[in-house]
PDB file of N, CA and C in Angstrom:
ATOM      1  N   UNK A   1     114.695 119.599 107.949  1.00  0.00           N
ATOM      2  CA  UNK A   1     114.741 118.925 109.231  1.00  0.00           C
ATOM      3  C   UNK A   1     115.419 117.565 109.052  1.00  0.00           C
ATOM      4  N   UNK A   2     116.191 117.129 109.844  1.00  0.00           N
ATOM      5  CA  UNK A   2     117.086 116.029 109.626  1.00  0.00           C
ATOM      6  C   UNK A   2     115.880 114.824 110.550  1.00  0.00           C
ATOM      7  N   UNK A   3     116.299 113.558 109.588  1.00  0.00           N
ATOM      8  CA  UNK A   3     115.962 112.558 110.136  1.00  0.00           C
ATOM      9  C   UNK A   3     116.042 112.114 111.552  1.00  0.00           C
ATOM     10  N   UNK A   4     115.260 111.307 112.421  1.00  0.00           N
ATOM     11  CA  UNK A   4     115.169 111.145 113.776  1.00  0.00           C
ATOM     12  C   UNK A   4     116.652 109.571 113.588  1.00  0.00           C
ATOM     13  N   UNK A   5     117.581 109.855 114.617  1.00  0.00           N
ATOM     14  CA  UNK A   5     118.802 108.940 114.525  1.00  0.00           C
ATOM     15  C   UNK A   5     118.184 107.320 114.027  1.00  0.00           C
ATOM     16  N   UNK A   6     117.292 106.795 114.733  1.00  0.00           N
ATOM     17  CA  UNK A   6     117.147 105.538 114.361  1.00  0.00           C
ATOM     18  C   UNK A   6     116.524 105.273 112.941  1.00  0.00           C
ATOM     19  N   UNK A   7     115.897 106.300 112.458  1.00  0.00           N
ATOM     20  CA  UNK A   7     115.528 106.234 110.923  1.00  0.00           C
ATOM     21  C   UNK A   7     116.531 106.121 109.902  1.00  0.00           C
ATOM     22  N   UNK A   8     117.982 107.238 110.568  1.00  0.00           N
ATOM     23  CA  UNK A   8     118.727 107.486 109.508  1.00  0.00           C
ATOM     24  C   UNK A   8     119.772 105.825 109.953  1.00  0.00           C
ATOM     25  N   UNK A   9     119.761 106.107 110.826  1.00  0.00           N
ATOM     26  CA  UNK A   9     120.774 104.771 110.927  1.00  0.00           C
ATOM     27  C   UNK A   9     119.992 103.341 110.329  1.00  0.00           C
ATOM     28  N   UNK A  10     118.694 102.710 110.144  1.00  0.00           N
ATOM     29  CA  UNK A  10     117.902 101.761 109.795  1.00  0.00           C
ATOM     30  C   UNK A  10     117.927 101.881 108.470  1.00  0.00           C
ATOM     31  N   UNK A  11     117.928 103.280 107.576  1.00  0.00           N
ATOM     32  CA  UNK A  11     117.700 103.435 106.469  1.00  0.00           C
ATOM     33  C   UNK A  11     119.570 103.117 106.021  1.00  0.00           C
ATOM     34  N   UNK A  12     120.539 103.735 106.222  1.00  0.00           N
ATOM     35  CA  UNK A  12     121.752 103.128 106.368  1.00  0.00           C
ATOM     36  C   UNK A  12     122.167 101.925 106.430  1.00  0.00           C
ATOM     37  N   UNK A  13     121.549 100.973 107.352  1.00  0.00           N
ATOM     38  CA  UNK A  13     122.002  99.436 107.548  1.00  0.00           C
ATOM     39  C   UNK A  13     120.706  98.934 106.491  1.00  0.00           C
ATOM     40  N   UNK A  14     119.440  99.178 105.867  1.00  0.00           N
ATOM     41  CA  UNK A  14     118.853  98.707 104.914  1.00  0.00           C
ATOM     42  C   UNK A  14     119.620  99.181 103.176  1.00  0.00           C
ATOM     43  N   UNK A  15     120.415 100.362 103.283  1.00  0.00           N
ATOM     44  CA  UNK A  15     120.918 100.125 101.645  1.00  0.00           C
ATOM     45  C   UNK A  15     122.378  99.435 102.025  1.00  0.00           C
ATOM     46  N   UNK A  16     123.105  99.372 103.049  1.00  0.00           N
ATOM     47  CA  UNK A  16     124.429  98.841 102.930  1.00  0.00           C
ATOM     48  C   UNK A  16     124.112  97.198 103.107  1.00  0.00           C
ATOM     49  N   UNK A  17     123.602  96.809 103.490  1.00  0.00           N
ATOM     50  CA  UNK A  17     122.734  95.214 103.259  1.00  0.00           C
ATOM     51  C   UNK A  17     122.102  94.685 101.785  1.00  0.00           C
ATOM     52  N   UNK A  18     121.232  95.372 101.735  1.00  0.00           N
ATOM     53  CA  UNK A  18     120.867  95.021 100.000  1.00  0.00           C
ATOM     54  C   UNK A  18     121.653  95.584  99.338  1.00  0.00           C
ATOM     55  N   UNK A  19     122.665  96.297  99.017  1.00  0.00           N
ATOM     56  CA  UNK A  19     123.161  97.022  97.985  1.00  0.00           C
ATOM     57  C   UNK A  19     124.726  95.060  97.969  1.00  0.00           C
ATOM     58  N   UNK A  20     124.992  95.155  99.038  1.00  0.00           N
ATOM     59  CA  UNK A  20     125.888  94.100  99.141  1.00  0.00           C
ATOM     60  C   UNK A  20     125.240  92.990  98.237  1.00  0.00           C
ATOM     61  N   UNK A  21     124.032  92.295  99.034  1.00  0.00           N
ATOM     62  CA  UNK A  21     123.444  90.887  98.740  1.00  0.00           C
ATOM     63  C   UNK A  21     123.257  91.350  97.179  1.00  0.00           C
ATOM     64  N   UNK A  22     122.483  92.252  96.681  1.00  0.00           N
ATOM     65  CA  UNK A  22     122.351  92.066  94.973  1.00  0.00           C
ATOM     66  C   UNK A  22     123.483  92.360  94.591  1.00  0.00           C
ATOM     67  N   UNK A  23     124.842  92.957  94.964  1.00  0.00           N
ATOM     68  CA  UNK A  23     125.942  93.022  94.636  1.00  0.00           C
ATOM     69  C   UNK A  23     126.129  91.379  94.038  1.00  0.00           C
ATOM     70  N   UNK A  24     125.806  90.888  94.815  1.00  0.00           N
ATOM     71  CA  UNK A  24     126.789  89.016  94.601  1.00  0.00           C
ATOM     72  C   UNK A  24     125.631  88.481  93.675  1.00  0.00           C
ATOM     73  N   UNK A  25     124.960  88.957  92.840  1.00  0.00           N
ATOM     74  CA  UNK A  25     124.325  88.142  91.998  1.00  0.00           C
ATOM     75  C   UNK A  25     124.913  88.746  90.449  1.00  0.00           C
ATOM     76  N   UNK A  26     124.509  87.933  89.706  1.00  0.00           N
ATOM     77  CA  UNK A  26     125.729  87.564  88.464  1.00  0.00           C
ATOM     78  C   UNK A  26     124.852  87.469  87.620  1.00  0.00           C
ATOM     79  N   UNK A  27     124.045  87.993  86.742  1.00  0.00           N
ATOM     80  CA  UNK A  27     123.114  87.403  85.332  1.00  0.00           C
ATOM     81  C   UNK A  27     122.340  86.812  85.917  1.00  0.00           C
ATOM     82  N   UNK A  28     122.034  86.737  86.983  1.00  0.00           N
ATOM     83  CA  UNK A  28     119.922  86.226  87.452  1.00  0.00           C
ATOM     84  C   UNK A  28     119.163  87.524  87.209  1.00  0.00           C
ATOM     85  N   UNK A  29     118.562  87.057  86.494  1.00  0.00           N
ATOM     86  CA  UNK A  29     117.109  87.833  86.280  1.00  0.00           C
ATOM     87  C   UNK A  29     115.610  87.840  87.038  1.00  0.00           C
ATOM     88  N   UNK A  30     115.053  88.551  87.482  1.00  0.00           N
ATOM     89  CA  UNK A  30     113.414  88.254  88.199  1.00  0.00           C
ATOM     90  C   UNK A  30     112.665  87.749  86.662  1.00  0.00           C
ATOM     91  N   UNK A  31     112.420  86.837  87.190  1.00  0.00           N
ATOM     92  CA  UNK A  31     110.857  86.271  86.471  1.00  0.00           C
ATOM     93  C   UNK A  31     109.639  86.179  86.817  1.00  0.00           C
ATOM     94  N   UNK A  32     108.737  87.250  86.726  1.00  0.00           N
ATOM     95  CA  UNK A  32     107.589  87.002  87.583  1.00  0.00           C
ATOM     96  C   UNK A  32     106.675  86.332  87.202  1.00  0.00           C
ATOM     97  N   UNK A  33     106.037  85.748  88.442  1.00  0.00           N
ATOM     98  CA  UNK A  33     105.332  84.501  88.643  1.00  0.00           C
ATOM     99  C   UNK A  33     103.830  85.195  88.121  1.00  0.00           C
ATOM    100  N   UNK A  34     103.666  86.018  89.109  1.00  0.00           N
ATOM    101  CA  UNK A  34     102.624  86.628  89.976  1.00  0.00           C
ATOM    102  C   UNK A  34     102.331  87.514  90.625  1.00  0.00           C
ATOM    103  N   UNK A  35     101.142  88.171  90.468  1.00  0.00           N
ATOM    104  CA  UNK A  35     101.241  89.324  91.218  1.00  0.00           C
ATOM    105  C   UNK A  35      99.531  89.261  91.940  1.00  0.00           C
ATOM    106  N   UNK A  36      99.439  90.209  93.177  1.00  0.00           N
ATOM    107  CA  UNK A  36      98.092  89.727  93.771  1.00  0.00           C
ATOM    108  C   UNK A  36      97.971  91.521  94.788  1.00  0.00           C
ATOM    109  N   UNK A  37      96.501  91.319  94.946  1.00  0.00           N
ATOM    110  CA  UNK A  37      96.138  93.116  95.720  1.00  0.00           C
ATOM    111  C   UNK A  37      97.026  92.309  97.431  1.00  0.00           C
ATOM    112  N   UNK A  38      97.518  93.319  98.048  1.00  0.00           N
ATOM    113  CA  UNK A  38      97.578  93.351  99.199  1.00  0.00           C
ATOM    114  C   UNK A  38      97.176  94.261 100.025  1.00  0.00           C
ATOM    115  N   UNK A  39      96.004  94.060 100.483  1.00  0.00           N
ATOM    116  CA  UNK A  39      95.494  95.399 101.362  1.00  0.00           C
ATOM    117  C   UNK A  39      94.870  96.492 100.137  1.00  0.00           C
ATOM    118  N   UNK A  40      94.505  97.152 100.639  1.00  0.00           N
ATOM    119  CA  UNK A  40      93.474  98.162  99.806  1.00  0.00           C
ATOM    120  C   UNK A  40      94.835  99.081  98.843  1.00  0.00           C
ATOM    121  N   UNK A  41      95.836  99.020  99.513  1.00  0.00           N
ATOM    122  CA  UNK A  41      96.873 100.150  99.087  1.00  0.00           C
ATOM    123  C   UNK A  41      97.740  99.615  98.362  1.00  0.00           C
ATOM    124  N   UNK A  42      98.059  98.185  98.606  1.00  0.00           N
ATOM    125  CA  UNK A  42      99.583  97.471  98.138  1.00  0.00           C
ATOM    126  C   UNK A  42      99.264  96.298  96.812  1.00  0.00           C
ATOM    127  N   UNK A  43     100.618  95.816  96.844  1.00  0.00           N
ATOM    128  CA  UNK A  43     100.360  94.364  96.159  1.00  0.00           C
ATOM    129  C   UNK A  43     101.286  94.066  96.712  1.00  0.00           C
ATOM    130  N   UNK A  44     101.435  92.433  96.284  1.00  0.00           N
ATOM    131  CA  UNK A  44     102.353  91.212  96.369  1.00  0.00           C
ATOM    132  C   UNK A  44     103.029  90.906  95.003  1.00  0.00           C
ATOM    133  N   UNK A  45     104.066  90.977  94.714  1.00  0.00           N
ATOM    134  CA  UNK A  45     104.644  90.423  93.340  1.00  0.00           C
ATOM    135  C   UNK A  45     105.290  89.431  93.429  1.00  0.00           C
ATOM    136  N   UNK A  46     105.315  88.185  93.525  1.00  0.00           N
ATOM    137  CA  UNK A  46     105.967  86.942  92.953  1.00  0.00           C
ATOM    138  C   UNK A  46     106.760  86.612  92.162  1.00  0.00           C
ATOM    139  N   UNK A  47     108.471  86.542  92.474  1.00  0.00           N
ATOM    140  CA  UNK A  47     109.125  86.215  90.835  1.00  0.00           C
ATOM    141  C   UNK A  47     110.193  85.345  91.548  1.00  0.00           C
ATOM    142  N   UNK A  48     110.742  84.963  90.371  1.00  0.00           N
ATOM    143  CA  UNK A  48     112.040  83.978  90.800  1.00  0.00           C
ATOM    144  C   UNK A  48     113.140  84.348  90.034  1.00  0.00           C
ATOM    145  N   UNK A  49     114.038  84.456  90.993  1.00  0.00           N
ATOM    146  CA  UNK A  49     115.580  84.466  90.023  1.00  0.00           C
ATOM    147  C   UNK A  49     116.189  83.477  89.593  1.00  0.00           C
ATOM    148  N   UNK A  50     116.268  83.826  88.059  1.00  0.00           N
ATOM    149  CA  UNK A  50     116.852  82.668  87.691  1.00  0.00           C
ATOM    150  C   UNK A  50     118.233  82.866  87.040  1.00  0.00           C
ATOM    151  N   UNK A  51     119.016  82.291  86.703  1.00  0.00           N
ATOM    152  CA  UNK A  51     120.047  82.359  85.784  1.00  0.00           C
ATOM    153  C   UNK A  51     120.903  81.104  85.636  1.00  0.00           C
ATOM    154  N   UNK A  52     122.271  81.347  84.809  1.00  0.00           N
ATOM    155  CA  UNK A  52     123.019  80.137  84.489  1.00  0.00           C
ATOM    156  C   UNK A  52     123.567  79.383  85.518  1.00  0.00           C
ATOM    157  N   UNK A  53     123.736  78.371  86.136  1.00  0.00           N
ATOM    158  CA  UNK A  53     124.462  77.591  86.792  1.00  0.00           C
ATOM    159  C   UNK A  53     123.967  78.006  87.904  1.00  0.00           C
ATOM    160  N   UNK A  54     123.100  78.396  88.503  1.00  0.00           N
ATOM    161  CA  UNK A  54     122.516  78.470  89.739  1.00  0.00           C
ATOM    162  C   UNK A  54     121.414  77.962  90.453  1.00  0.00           C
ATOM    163  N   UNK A  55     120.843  77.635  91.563  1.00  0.00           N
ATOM    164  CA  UNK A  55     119.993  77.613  91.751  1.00  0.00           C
ATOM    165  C   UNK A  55     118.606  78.506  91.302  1.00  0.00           C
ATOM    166  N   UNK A  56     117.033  78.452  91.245  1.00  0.00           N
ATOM    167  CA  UNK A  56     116.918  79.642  91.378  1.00  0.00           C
ATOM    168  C   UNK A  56     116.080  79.924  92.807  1.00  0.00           C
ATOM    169  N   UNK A  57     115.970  81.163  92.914  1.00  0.00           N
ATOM    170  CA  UNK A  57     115.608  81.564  94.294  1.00  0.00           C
ATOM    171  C   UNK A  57     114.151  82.616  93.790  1.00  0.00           C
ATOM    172  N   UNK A  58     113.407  82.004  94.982  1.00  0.00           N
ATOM    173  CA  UNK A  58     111.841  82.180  94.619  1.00  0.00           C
ATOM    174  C   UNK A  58     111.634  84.062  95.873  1.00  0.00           C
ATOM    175  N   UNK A  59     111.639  84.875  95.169  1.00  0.00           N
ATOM    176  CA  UNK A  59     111.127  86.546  95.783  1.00  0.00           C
ATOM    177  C   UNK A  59     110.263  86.842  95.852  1.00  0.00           C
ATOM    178  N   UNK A  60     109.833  87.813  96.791  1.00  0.00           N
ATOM    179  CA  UNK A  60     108.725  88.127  96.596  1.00  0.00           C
ATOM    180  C   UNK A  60     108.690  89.233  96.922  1.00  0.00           C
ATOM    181  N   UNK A  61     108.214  90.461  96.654  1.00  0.00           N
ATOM    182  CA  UNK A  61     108.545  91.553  96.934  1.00  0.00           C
ATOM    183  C   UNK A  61     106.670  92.464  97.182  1.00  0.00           C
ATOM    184  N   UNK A  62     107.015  93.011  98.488  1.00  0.00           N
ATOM    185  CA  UNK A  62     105.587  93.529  99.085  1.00  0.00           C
ATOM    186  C   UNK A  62     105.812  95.104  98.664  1.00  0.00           C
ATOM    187  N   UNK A  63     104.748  95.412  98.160  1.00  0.00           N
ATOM    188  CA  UNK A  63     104.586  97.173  97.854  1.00  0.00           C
ATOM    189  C   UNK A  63     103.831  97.961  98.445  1.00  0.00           C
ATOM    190  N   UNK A  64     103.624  99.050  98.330  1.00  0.00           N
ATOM    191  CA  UNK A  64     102.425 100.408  98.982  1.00  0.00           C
ATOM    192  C   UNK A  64     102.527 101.069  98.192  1.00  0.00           C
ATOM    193  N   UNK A  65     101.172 101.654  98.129  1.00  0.00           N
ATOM    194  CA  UNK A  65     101.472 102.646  96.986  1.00  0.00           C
ATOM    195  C   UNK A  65     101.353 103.880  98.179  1.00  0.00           C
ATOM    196  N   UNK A  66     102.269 104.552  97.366  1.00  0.00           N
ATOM    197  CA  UNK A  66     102.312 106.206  98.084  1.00  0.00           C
ATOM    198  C   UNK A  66     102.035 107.138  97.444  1.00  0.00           C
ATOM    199  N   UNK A  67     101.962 108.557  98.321  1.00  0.00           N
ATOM    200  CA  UNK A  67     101.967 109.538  97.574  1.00  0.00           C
ATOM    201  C   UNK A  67     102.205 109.953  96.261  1.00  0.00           C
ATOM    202  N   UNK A  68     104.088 109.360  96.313  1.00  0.00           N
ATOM    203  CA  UNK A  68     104.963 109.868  94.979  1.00  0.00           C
ATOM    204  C   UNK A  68     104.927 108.323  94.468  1.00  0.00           C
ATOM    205  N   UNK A  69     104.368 107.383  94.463  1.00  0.00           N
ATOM    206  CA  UNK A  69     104.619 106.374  93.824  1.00  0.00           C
ATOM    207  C   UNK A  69     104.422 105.120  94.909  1.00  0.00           C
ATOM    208  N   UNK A  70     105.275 104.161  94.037  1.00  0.00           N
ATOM    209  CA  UNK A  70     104.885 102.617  94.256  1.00  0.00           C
ATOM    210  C   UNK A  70     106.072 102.682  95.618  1.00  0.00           C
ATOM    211  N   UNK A  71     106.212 101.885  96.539  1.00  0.00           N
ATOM    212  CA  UNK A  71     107.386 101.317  97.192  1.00  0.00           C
ATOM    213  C   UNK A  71     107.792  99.879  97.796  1.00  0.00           C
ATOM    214  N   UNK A  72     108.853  99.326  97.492  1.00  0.00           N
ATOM    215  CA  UNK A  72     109.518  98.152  98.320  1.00  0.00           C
ATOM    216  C   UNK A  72     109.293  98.475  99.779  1.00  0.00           C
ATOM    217  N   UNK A  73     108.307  97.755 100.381  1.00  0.00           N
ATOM    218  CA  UNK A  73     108.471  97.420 102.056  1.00  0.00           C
ATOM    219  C   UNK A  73     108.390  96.367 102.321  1.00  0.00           C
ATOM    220  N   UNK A  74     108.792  95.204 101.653  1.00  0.00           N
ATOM    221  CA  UNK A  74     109.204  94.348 102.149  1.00  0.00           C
ATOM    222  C   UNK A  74     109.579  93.081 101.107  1.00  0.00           C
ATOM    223  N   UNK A  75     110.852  92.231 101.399  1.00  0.00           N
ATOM    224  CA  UNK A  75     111.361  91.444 100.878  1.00  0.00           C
ATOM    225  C   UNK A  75     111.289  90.186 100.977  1.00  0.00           C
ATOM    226  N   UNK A  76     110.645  89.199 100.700  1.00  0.00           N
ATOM    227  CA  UNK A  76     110.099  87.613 101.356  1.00  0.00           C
ATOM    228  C   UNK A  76     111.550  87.090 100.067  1.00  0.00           C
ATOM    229  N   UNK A  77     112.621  86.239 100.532  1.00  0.00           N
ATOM    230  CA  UNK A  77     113.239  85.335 100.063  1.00  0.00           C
ATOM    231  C   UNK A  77     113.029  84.037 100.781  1.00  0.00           C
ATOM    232  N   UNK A  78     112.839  83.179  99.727  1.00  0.00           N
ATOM    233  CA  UNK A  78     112.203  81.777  99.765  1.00  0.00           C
ATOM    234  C   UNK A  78     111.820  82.046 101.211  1.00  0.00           C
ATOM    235  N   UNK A  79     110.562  82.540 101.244  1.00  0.00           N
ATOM    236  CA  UNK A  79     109.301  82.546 101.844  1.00  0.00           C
ATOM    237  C   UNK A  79     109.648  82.968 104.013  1.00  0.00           C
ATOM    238  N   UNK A  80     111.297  83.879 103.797  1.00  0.00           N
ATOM    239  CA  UNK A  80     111.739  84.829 105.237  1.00  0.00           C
ATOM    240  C   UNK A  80     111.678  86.267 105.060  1.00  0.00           C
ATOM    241  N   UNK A  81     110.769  86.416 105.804  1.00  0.00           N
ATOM    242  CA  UNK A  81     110.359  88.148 105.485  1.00  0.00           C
ATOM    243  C   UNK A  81     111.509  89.084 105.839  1.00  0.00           C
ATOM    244  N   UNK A  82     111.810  89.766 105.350  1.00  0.00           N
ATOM    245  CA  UNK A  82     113.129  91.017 106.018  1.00  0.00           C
ATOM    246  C   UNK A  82     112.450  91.798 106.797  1.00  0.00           C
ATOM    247  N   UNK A  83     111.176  91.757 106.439  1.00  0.00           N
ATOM    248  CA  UNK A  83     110.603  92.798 107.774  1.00  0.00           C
ATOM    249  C   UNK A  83     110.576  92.410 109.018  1.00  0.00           C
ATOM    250  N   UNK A  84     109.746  90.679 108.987  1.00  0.00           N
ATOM    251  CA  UNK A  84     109.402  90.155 110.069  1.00  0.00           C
ATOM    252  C   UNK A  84     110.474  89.668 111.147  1.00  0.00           C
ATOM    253  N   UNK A  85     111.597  89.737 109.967  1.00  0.00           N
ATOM    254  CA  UNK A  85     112.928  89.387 110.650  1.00  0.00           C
ATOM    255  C   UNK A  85     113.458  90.916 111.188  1.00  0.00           C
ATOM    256  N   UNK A  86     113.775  91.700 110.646  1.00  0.00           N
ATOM    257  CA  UNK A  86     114.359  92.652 111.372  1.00  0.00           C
ATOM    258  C   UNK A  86     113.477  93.235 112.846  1.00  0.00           C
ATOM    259  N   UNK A  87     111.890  93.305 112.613  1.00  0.00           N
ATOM    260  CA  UNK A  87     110.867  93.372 113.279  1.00  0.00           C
ATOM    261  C   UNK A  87     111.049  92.373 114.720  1.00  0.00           C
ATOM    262  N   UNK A  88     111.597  91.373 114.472  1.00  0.00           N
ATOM    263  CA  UNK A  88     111.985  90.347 115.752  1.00  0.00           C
ATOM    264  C   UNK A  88     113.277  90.949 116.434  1.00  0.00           C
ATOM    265  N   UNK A  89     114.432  90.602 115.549  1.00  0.00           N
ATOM    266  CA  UNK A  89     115.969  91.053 115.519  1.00  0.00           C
ATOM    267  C   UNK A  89     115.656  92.570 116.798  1.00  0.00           C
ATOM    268  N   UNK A  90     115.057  93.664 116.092  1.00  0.00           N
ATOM    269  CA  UNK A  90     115.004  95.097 116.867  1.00  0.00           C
ATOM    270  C   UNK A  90     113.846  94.560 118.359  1.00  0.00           C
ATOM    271  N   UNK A  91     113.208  93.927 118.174  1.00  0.00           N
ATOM    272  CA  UNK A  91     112.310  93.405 119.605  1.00  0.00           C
ATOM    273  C   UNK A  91     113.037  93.257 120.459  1.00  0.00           C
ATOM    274  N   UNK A  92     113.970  92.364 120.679  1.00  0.00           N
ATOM    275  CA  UNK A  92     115.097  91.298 120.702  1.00  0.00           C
ATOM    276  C   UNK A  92     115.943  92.663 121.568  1.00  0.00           C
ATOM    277  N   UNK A  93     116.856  93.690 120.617  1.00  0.00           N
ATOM    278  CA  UNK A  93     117.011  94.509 121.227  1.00  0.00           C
ATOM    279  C   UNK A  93     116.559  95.350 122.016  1.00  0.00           C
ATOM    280  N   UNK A  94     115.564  95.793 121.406  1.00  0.00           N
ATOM    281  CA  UNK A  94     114.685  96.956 122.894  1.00  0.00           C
ATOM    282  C   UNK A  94     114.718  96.177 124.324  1.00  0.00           C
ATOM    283  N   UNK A  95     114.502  94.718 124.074  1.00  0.00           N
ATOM    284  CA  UNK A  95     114.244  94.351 125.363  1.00  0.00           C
ATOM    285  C   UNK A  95     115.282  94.271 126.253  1.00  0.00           C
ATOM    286  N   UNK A  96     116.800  93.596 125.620  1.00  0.00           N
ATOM    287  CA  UNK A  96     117.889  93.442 126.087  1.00  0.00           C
ATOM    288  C   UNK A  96     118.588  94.889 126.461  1.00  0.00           C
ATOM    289  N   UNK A  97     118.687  95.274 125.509  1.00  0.00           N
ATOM    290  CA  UNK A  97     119.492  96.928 125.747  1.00  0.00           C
ATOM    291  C   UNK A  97     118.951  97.969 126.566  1.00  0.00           C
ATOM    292  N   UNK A  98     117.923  98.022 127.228  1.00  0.00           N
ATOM    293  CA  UNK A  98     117.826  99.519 127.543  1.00  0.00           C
ATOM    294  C   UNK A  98     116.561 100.137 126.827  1.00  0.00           C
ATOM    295  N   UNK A  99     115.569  99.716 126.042  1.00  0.00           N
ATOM    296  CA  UNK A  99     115.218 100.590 124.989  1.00  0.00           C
ATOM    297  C   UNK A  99     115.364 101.134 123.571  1.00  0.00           C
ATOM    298  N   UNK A 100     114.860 102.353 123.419  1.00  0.00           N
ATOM    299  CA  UNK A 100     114.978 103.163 122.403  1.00  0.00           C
ATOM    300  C   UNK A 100     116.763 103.401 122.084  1.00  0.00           C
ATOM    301  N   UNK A 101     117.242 103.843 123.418  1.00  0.00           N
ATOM    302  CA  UNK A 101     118.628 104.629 123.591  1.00  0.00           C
ATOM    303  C   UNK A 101     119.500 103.042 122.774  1.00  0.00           C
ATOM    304  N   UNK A 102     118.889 102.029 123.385  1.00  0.00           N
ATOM    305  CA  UNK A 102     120.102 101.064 123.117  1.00  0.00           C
ATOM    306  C   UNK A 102     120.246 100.418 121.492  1.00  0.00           C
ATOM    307  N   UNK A 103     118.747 100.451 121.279  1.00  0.00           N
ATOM    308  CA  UNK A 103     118.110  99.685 119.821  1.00  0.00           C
ATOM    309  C   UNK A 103     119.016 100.798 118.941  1.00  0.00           C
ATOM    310  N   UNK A 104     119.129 102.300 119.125  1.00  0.00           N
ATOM    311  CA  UNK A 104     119.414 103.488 117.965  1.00  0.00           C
ATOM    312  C   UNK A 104     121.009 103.022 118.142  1.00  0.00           C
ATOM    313  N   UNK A 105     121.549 102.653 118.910  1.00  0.00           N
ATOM    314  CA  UNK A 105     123.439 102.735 119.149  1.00  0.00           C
ATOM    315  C   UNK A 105     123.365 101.208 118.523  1.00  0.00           C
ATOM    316  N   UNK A 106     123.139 100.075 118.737  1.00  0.00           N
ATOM    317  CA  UNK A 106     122.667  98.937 117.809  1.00  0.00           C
ATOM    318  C   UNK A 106     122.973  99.092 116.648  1.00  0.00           C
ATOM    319  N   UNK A 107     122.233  99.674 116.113  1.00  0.00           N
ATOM    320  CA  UNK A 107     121.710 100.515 114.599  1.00  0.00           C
ATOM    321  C   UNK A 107     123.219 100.894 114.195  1.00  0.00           C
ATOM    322  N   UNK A 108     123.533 102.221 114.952  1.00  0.00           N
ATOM    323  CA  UNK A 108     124.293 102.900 114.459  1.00  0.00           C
ATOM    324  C   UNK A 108     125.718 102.289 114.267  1.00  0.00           C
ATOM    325  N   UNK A 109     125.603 101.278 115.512  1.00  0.00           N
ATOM    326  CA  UNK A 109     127.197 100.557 115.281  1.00  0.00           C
ATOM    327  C   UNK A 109     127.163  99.433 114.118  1.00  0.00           C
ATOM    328  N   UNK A 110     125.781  98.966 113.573  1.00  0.00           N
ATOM    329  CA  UNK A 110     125.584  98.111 112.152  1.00  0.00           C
ATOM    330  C   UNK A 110     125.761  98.650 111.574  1.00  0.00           C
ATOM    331  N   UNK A 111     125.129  99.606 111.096  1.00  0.00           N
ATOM    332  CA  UNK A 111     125.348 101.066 109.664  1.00  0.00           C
ATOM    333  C   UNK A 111     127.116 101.309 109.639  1.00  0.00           C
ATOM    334  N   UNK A 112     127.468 101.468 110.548  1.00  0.00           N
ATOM    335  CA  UNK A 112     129.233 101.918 110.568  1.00  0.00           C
ATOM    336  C   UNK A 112     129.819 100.498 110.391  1.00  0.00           C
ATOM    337  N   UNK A 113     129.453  99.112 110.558  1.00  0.00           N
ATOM    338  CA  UNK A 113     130.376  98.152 110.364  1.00  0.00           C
ATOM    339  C   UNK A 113     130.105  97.802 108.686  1.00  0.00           C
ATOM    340  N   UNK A 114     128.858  97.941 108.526  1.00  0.00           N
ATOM    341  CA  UNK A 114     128.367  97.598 107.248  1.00  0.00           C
ATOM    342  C   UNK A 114     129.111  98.864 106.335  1.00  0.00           C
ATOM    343  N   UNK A 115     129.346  99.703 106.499  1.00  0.00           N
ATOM    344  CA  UNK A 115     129.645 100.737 105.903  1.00  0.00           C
ATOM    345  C   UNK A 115     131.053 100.755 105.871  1.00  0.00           C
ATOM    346  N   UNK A 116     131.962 100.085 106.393  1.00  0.00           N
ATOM    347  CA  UNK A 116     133.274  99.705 106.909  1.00  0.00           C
ATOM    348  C   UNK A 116     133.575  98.430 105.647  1.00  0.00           C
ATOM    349  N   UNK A 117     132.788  97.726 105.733  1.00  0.00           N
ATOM    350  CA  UNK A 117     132.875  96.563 105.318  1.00  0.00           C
ATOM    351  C   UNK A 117     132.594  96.845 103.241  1.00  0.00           C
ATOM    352  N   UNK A 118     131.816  98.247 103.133  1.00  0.00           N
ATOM    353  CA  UNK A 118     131.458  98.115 101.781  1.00  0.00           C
ATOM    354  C   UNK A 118     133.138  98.928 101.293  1.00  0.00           C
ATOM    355  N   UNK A 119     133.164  99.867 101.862  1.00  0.00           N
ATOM    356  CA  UNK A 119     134.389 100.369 101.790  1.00  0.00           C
ATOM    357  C   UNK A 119     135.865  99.897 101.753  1.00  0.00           C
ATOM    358  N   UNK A 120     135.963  98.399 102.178  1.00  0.00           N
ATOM    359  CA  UNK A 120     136.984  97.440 101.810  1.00  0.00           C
ATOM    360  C   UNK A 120     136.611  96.564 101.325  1.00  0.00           C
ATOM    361  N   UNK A 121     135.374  95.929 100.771  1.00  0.00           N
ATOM    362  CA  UNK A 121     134.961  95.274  99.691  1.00  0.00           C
ATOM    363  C   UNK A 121     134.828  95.723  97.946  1.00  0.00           C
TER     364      UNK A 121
END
């Protein structure tokens, strides 16, 4: 059974986004700080990237554990959630566009520019 459009298109504009941004990092390494329970199911991991001639930049990366394992759901860089942000960003749309119909064409026209953009990068 194929994915419902706004899943496949969200899951699309989430690897052509991170696959870019860790693209542009150069010899930074995670150093973790810390790690802490989140919720009965998850944790919180704490680390910072560091490397030569750079700033470093403080991560934080939220997990669940699942079925088949551990998972990334969510990304805190110096302390802006990717969830809470995209979570606003898609609000933002439903309200302006139309809905469901408008938020999934949204989507789909990010996934195709981002996907445009890895393809001549």
């Amino acid at each position: 059974m194929s994915k419902p459009k706004f899943l496949a298109g969200f899951e699309d504009v989430i690897v052509y986004t991170w696959t870019r941004r860790f693209s542009e990092y150069n010899g930074q390494n995670p150093e973790i700080q810390s790690t802490a329970p989140d919720g009965a199911d998850g944790a919180l991991v704490s680390s910072t990237l560091v490397g030569k001639d750079v700033q470093p930049v403080a991560v934080a990366w939220r997990l669940r554990k699942r079925e088949d394992g551990w998972r990334v759901v969510d990304v805190i860089v110096e302390g802006i959630s990717m969830a809470v942000t995209y979570r606003q960003e898609y609000a933002s749309i439903l309200n302006q566009q139309g809905g469901m119909a408008g938020l999934v064409t949204q989507i789909q026209n990010q996934a195709a520019d981002l996907a445009k953009q890895a393809l001549a990068g």
